[in-house]
C-alpha atoms as a PDB file:
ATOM      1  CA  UNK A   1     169.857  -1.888   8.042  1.00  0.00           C
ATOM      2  CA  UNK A   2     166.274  -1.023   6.969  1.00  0.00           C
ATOM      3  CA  UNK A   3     166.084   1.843   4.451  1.00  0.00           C
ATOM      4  CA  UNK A   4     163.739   4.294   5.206  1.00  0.00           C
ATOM      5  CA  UNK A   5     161.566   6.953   2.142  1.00  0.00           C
ATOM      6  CA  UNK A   6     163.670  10.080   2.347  1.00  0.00           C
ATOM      7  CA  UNK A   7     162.127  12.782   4.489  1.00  0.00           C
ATOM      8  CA  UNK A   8     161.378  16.256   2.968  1.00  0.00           C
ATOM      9  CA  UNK A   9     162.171  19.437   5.459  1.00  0.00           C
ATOM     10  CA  UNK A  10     160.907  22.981   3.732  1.00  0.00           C
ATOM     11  CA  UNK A  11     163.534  25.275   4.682  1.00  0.00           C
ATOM     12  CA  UNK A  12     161.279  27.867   4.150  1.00  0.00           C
ATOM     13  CA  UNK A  13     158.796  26.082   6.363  1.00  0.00           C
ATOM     14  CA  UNK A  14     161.424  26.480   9.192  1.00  0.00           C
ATOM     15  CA  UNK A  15     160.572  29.308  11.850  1.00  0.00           C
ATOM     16  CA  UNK A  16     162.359  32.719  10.480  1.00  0.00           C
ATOM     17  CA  UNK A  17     165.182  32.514  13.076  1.00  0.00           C
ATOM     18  CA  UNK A  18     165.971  28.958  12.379  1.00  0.00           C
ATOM     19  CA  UNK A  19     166.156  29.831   8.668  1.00  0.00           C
ATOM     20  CA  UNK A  20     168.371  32.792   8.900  1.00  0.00           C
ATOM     21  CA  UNK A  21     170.611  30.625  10.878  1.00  0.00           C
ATOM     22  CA  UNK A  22     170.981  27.979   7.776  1.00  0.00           C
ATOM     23  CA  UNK A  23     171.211  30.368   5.332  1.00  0.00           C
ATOM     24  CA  UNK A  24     174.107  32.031   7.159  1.00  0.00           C
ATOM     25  CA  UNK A  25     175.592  28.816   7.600  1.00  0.00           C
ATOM     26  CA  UNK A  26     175.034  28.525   4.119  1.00  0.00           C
ATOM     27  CA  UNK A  27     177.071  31.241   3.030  1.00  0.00           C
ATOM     28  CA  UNK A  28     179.905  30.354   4.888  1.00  0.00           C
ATOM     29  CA  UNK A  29     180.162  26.862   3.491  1.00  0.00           C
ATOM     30  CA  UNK A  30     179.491  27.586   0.009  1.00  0.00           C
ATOM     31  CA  UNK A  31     182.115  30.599   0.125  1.00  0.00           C
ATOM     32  CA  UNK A  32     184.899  28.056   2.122  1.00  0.00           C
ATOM     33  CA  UNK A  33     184.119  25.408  -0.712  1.00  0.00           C
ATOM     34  CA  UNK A  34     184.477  28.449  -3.331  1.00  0.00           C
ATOM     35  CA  UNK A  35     188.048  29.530  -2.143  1.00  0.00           C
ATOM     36  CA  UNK A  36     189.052  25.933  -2.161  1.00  0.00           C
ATOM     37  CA  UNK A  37     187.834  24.955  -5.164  1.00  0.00           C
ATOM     38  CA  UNK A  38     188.941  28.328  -6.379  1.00  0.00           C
ATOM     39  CA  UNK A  39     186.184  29.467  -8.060  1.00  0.00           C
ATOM     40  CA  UNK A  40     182.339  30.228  -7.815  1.00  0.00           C
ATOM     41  CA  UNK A  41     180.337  27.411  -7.446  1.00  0.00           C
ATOM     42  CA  UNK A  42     176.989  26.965  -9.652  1.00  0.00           C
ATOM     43  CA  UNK A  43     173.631  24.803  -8.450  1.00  0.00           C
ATOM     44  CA  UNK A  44     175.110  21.658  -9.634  1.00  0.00           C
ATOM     45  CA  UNK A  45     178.331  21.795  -9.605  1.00  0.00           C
ATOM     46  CA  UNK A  46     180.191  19.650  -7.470  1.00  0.00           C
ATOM     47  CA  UNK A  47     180.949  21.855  -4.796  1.00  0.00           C
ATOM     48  CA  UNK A  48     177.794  23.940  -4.735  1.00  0.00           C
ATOM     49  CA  UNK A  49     175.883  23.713  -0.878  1.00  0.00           C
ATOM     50  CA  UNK A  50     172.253  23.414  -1.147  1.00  0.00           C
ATOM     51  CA  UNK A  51     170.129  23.207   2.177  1.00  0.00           C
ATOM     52  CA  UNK A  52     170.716  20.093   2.646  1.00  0.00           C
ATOM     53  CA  UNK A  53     174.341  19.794   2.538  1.00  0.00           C
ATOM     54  CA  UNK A  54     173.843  22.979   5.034  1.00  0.00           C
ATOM     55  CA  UNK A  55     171.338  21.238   7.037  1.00  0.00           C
ATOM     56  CA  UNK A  56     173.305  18.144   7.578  1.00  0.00           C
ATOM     57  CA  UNK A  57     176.820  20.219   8.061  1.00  0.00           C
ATOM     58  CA  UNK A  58     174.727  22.266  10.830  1.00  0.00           C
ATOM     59  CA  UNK A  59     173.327  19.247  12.711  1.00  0.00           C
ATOM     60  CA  UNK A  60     176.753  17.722  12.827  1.00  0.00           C
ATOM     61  CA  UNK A  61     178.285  20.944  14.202  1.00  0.00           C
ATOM     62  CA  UNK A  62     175.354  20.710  17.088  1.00  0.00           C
ATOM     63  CA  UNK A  63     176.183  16.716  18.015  1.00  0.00           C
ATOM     64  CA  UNK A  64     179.965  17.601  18.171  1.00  0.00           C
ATOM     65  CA  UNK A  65     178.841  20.711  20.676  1.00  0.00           C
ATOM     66  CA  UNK A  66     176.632  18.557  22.373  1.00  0.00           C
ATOM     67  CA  UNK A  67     179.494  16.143  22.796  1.00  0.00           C
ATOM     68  CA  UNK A  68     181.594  18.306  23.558  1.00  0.00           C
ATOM     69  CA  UNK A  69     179.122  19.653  26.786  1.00  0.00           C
ATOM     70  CA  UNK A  70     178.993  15.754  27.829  1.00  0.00           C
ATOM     71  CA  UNK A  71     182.760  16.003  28.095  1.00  0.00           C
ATOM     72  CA  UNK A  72     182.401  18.937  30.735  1.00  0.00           C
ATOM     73  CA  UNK A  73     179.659  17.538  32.450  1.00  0.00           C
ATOM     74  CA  UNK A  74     177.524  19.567  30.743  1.00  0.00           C
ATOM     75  CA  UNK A  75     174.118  20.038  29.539  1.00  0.00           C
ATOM     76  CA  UNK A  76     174.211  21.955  26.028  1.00  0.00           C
ATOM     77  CA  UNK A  77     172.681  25.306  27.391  1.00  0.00           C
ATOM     78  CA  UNK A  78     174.529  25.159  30.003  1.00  0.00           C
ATOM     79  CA  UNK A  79     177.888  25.143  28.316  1.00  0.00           C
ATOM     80  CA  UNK A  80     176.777  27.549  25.814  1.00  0.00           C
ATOM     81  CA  UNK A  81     176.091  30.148  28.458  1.00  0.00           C
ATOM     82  CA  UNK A  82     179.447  29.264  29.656  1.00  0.00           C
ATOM     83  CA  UNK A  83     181.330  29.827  26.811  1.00  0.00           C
ATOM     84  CA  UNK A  84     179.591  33.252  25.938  1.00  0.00           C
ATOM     85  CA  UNK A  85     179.961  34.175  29.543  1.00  0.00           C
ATOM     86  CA  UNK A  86     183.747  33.107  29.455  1.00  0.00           C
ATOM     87  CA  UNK A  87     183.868  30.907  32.327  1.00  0.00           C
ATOM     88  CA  UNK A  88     184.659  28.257  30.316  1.00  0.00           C
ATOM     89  CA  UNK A  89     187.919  28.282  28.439  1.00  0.00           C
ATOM     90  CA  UNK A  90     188.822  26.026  25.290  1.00  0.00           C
ATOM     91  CA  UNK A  91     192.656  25.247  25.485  1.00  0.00           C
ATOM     92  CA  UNK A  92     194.951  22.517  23.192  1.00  0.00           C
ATOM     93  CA  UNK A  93     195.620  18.608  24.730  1.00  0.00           C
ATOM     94  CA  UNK A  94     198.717  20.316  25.563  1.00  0.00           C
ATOM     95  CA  UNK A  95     198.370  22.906  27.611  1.00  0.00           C
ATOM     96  CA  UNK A  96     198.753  22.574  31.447  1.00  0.00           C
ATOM     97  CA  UNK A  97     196.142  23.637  33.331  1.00  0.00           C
ATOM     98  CA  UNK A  98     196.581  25.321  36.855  1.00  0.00           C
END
């Protein structure tokens, strides 16, 4: 496989929305890899989540949605809009449906 030079992405280049959004994410990773680590994390440390661990954690999180939509026989917006308009219900393998 052909390596490629590492790309560079500014967060704070990103539009203010789209920002937010990762630093939110952020926040929730860093303070789910504090508890289990069980304490606070500093830049460096092993379990510290910079924007890119963020960034890459986010993207992943959109492919499994977007799988997820191909599944229903769905396009991404359009299951979105489902789910937030509850006509689309996420249930366990073992549930019956009726």
């Amino acid at each position: 496989m052909a390596q490629h030079p590492p790309r560079v992405i500014r967060a704070y280049s990103l539009p203010v929305p789209l920002f937010d959004h990762l630093k939110v994410f952020q926040r929730n990773l860093q303070l789910a890899a504090d508890l289990e680590a069980g304490t606070p994390a500093r830049e460096g440390d092993a379990h510290w989540i910079d924007n890119s661990r963020a960034l890459a954690n986010l993207v992943q999180q959109h492919v499994l949605f977007s799988v997820a939509a191909g599944q229903a026989g769905m396009q991404s917006a359009d299951f979105a809009v489902a789910l937030y308009q509850g006509d689309l219900k996420a249930v366990k393998p073992t549930e019956v449906q009726r």
